[in-house]
Protein backbone atom coordinates (compact mmCIF):
# COMPACT_ATOMS: atom_id res chain seq x y z
CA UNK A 1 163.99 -69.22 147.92
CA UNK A 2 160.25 -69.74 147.77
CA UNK A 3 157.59 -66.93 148.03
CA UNK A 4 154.82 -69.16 148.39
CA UNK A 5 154.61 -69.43 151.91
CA UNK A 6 153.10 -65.87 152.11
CA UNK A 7 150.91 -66.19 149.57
CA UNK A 8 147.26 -64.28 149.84
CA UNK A 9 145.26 -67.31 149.72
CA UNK A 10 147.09 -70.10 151.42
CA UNK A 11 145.98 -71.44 155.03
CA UNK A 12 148.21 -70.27 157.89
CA UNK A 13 148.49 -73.82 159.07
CA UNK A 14 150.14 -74.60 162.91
CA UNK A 15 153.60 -75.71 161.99
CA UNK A 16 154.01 -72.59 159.74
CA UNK A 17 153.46 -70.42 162.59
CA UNK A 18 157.02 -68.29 163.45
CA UNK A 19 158.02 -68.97 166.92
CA UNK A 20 158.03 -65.59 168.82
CA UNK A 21 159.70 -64.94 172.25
CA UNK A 22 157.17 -63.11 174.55
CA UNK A 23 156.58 -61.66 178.01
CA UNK A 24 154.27 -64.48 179.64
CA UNK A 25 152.03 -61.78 181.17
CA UNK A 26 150.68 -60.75 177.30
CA UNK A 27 149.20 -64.06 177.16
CA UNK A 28 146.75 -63.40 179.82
CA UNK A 29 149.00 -65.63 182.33
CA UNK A 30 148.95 -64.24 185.97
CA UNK A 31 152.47 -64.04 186.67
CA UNK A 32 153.16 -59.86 187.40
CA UNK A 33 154.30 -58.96 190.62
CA UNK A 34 150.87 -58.32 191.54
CA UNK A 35 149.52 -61.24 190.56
CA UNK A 36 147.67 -60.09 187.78
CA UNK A 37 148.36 -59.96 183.70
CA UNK A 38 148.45 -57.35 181.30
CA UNK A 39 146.75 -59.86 178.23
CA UNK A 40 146.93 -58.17 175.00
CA UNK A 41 143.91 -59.00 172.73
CA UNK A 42 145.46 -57.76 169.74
CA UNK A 43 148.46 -60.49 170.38
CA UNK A 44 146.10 -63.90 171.37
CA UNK A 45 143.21 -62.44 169.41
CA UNK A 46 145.11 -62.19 166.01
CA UNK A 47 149.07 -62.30 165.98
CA UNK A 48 148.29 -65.88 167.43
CA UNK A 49 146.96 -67.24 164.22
CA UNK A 50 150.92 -66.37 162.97
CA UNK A 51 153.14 -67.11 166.03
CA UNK A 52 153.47 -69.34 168.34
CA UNK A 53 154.26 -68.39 171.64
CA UNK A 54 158.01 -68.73 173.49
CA UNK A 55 156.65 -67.68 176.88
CA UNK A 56 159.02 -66.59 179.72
CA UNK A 57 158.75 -64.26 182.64
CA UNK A 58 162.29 -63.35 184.18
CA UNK A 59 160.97 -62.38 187.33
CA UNK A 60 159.18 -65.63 188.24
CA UNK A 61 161.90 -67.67 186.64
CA UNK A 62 164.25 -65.91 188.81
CA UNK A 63 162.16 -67.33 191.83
CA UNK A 64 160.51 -64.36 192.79
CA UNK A 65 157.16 -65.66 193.26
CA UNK A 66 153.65 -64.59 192.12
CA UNK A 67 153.07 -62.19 193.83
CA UNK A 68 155.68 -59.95 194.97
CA UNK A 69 157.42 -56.97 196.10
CA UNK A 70 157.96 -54.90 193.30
CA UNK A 71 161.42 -54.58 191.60
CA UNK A 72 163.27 -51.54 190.38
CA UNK A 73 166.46 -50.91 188.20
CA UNK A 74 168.91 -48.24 190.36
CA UNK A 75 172.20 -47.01 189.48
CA UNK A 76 174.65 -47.37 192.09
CA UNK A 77 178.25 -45.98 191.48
CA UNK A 78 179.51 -49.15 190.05
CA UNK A 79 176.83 -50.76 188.10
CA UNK A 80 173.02 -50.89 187.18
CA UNK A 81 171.38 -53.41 189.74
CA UNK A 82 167.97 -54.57 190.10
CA UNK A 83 166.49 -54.41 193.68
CA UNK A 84 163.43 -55.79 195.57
CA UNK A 85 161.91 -54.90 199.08
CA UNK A 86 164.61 -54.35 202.00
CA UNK A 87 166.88 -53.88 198.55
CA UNK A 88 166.67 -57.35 198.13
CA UNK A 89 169.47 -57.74 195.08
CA UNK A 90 168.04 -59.61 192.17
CA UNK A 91 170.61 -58.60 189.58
CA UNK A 92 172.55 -62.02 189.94
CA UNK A 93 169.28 -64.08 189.45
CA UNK A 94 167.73 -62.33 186.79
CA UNK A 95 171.28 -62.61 184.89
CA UNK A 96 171.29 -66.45 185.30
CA UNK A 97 167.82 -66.71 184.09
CA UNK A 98 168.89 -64.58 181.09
CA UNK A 99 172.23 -67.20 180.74
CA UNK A 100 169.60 -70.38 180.30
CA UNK A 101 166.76 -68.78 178.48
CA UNK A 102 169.03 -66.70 175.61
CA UNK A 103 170.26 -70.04 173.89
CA UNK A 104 167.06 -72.24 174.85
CA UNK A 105 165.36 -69.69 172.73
CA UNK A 106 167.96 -69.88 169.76
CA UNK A 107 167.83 -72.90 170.06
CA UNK A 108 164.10 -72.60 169.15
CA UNK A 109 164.87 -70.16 166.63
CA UNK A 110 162.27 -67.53 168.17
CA UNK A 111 161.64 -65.13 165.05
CA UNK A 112 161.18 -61.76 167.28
CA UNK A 113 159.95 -60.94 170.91
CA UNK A 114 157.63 -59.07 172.14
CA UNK A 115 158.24 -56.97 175.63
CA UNK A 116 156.32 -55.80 178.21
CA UNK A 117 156.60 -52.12 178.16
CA UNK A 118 157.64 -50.82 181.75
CA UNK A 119 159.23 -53.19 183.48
CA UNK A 120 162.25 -53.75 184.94
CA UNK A 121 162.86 -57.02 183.81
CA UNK A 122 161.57 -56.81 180.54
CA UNK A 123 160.89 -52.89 179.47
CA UNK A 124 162.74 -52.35 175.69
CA UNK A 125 163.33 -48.58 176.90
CA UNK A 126 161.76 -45.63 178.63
CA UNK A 127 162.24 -48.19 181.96
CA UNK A 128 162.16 -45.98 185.11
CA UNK A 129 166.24 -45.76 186.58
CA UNK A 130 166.55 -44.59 190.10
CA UNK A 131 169.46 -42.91 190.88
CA UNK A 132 171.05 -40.20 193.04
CA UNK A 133 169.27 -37.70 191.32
CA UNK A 134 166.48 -38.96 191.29
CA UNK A 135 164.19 -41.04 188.94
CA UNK A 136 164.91 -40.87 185.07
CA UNK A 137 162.84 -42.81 181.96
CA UNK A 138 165.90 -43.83 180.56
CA UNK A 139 166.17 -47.47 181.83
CA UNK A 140 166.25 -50.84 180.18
CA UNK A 141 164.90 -53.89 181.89
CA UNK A 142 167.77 -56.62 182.58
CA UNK A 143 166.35 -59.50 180.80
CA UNK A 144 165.74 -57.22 177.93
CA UNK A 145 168.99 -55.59 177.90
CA UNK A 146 170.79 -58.72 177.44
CA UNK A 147 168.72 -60.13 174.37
CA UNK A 148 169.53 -56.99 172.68
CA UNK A 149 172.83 -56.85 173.68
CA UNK A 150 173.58 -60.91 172.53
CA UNK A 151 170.64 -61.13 169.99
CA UNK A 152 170.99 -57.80 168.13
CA UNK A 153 169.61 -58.74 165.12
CA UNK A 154 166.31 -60.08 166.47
CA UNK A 155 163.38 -58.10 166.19
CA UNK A 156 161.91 -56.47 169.31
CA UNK A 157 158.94 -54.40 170.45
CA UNK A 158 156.88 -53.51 173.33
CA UNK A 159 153.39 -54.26 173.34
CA UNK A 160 152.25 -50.74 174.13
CA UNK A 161 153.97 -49.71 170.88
CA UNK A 162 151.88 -52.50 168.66
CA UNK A 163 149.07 -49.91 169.27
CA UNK A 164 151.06 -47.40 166.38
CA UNK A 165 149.81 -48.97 162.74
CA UNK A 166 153.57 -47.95 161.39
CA UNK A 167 155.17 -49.33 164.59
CA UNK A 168 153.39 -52.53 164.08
CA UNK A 169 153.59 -52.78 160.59
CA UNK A 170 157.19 -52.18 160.73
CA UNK A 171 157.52 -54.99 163.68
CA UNK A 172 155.60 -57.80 161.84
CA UNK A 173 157.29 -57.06 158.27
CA UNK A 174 160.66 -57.22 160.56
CA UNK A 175 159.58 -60.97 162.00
CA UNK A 176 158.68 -61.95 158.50
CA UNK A 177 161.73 -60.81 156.59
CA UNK A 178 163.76 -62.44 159.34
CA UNK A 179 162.45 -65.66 159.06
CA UNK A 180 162.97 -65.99 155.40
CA UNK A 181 166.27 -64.87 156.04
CA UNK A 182 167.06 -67.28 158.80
CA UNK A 183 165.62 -69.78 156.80
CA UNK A 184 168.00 -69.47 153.97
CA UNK A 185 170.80 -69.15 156.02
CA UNK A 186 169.81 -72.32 158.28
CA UNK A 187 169.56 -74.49 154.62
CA UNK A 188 173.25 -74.39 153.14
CA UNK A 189 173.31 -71.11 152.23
CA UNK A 190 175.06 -69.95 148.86
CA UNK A 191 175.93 -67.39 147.06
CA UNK A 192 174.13 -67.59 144.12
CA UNK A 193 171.21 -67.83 146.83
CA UNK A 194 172.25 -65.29 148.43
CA UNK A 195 171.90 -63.10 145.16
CA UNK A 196 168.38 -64.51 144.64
CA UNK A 197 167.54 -63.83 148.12
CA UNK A 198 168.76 -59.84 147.80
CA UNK A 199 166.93 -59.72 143.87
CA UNK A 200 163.45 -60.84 145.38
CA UNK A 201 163.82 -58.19 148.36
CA UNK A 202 165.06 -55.73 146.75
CA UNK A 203 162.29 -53.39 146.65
CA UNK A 204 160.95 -53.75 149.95
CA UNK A 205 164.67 -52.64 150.74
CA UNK A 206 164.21 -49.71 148.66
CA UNK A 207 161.04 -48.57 150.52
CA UNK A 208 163.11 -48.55 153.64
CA UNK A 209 166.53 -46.95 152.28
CA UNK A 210 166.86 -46.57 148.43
CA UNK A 211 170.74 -46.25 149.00
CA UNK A 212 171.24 -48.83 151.55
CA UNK A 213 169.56 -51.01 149.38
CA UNK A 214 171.84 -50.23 146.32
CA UNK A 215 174.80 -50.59 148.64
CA UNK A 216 173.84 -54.22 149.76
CA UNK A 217 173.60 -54.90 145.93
CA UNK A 218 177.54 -53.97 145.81
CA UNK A 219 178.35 -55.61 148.70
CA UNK A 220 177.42 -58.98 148.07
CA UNK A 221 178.13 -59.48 144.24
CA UNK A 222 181.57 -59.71 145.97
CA UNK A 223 180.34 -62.33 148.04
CA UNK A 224 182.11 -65.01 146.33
CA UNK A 225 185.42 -62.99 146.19
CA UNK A 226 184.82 -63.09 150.36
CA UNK A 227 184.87 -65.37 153.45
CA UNK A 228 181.24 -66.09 152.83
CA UNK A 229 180.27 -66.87 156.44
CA UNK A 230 180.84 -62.99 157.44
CA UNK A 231 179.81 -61.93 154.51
CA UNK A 232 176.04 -63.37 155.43
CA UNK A 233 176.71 -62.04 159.08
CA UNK A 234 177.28 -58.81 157.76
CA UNK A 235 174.32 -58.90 155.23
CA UNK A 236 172.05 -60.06 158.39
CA UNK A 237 173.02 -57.12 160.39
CA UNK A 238 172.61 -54.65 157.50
CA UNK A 239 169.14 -55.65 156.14
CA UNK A 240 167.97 -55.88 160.04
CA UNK A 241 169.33 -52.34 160.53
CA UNK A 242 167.98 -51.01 157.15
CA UNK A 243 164.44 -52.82 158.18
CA UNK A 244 164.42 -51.08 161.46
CA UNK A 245 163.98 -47.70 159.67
CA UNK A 246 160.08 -46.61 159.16
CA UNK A 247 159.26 -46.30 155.68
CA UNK A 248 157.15 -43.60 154.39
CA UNK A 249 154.45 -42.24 151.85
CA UNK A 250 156.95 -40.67 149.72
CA UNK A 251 159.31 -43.82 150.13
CA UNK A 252 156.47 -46.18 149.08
CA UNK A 253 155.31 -44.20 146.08
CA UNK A 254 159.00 -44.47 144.75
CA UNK A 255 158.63 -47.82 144.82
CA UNK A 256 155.42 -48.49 143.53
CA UNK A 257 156.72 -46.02 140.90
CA UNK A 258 159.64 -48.20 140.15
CA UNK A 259 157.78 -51.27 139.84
CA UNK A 260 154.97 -50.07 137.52
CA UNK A 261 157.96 -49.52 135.46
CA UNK A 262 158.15 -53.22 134.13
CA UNK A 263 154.39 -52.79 132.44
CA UNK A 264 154.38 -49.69 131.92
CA UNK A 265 154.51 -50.02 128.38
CA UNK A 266 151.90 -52.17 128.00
CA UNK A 267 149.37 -50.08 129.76
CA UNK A 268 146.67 -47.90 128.23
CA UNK A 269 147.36 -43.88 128.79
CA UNK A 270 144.10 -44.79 130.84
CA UNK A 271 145.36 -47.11 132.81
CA UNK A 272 148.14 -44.84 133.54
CA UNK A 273 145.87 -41.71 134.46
CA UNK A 274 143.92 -44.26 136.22
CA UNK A 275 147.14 -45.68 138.62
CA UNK A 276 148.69 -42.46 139.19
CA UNK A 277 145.68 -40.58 139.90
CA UNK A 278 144.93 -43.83 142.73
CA UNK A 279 148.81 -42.21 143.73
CA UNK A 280 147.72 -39.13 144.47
CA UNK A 281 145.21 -39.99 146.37
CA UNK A 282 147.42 -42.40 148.49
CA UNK A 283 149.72 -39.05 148.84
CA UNK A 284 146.76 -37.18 150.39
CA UNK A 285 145.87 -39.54 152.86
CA UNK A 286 141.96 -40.52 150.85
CA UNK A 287 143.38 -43.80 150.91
CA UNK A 288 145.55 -46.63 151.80
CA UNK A 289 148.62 -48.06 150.66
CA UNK A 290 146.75 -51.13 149.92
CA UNK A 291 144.56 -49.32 147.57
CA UNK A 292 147.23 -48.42 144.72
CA UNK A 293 149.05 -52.03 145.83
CA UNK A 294 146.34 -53.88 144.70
CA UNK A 295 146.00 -51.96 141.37
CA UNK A 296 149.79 -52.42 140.87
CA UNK A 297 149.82 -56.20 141.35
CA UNK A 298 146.76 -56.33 139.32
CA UNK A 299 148.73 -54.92 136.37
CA UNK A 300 152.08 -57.14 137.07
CA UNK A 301 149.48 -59.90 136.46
CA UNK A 302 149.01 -59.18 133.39
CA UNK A 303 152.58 -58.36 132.35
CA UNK A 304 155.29 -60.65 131.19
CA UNK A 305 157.99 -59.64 134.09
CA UNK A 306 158.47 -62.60 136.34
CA UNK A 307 160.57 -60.85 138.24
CA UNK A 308 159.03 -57.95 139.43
CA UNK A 309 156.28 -60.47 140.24
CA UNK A 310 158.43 -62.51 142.35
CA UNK A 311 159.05 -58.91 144.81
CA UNK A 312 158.27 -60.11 148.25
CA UNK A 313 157.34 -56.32 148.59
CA UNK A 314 154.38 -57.42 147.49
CA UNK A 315 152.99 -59.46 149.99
CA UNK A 316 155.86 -59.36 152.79
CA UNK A 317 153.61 -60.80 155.44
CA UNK A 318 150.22 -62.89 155.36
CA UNK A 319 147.79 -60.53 153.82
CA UNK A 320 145.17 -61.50 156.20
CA UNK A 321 146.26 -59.32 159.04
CA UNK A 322 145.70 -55.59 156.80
CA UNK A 323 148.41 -53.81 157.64
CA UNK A 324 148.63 -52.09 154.58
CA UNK A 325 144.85 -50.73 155.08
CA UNK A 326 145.60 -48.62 157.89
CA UNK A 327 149.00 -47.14 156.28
């Protein structure tokens, strides 16, 4: 398991880009029902020096056309269906186009996917559902429905919701710590590995769920004692889950807490003052989590402990794209 791939100063090159499923009309392609886009800057502006793009639109691969009528989902009294003008029925379509696309994009081991927010093809909730009594924001577009139902494990957002810093933050750190998962798992995966793997995360675990973390530990020091292959299937779907939850100040001074614990003794009282007075200022919102991060790796520097060094909590994502300054 190698760290180095996300470290602060290395180039983000094009073949270490993580292949990302996304709604076509993000990109700036005119492909919406209207025949517009809905391009998100944020996405080609700056998530595109990190992904490349899986494009697909469900609607047009479906052989709607550009433009169109506008669909909607609507309950009937036997099933969800997707409709068009005159109730055109595109539920079959759209289903078919989700039956090729699902393992073309496995099969180019997409990292994540990114939704467009609304739609009834693609909307990750809130979709409007018309039904008998009436219209309801509790919908899920078709396409996306059945990557989340097949792919569960495989981070999702909308784009709308890149525009919260903890939303985002959360989404990108999800893509990252997937890959590196995925990666080991794709490279005959063992369990020694799989120990290493759950050492070096461990504390960006803990700044998700302290006890979750502490119950993966359990779990898979029986891994050998196991069948192996649902032991890592379990694993997947338990970090993904744990990842999912939004960490918080309170959860990420525990764990900068924890990890100053490996130099702590070899730092002046001053030094110590210095850090946790930095901590209370992170508390209070005068500044960001990077701030007492930096301080905090700048001290592991110095230290002796390899492995708290080695924490991918450290630098779970490519530095470059801040996060952590806006948190």
């Amino acid at each position: 398991m190698q760290s180095s791939r996300y470290a602060v100063k290395q180039q983000w090159s094009d073949d270490k880009k993580l292949p990302i499923g996304v709604s076509r009309c993000l990109l700036g392609d005119e492909v919406r029902y209207d025949g517009g886009h809905k391009r998100s800057r944020y996405m080609t502006d700056v998530l595109s020096d990190y992904f490349s793009w899986c494009p697909v639109c469900p609607e047009v691969e479906a052989g709607m056309g550009t433009p169109r009528p506008a669909i909607r989902l609507v309950q009937t009294d036997s099933s969800l269906r997707v409709l068009g003008k005159d109730d055109m029925d595109f539920t079959d379509a759209l289903s078919r186009v989700a039956d090729t696309r699902i393992p073309g994009l496995r099969g180019e081991k997409i990292r994540g996917f990114i939704f467009k927010k609304d739609s009834p093809s693609c909307g990750m909730e809130r979709v409007r559902l018309y039904h008998k009594g009436g219209v309801s924001r509790t919908g899920v577009g078709a396409f996306a429905a059945r990557v989340a139902a097949e792919w569960p494990n495989l981070p999702v957002e909308e784009e709308g919701r890149l525009n919260d810093k903890r939303l985002r933050e959360n989404f990108i750190e999800r893509v990252f710590t997937y890959d590196r998962w995925r990666t080991f798992v794709e490279n005959t995966p063992t369990a020694s590995g799989l120990m290493t793997f759950h050492a070096q995360h461990k504390y960006l675990f803990l700044a998700h769920n302290q006890a979750e973390c502490r119950r993966l530990g359990k779990f898979i020091a029986q891994a050998e004692k196991q069948d192996f292959k649902a032991t890592l299937e379990t694993y997947e779907t338990r970090i993904m889950a744990l990842m999912r939850r939004l960490t918080s100040v309170k959860k990420q001074i525990n764990t900068l807490q924890h990890l100053l614990g490996f130099v702590k003794n070899d730092l002046s009282s001053e030094d110590k003052a210095d850090f946790l007075g930095i901590l209370d200022q992170y508390r209070n919102g005068i500044v960001p989590l990077i701030t007492p991060l930096l301080l905090l790796r700048l001290h592991l520097k110095k230290g002796n402990s390899e492995w708290a060094k080695a924490q991918i909590y450290l630098t779970p994502y490519p530095e470059q794209l801040a996060l952590r300054s806006h948190l």
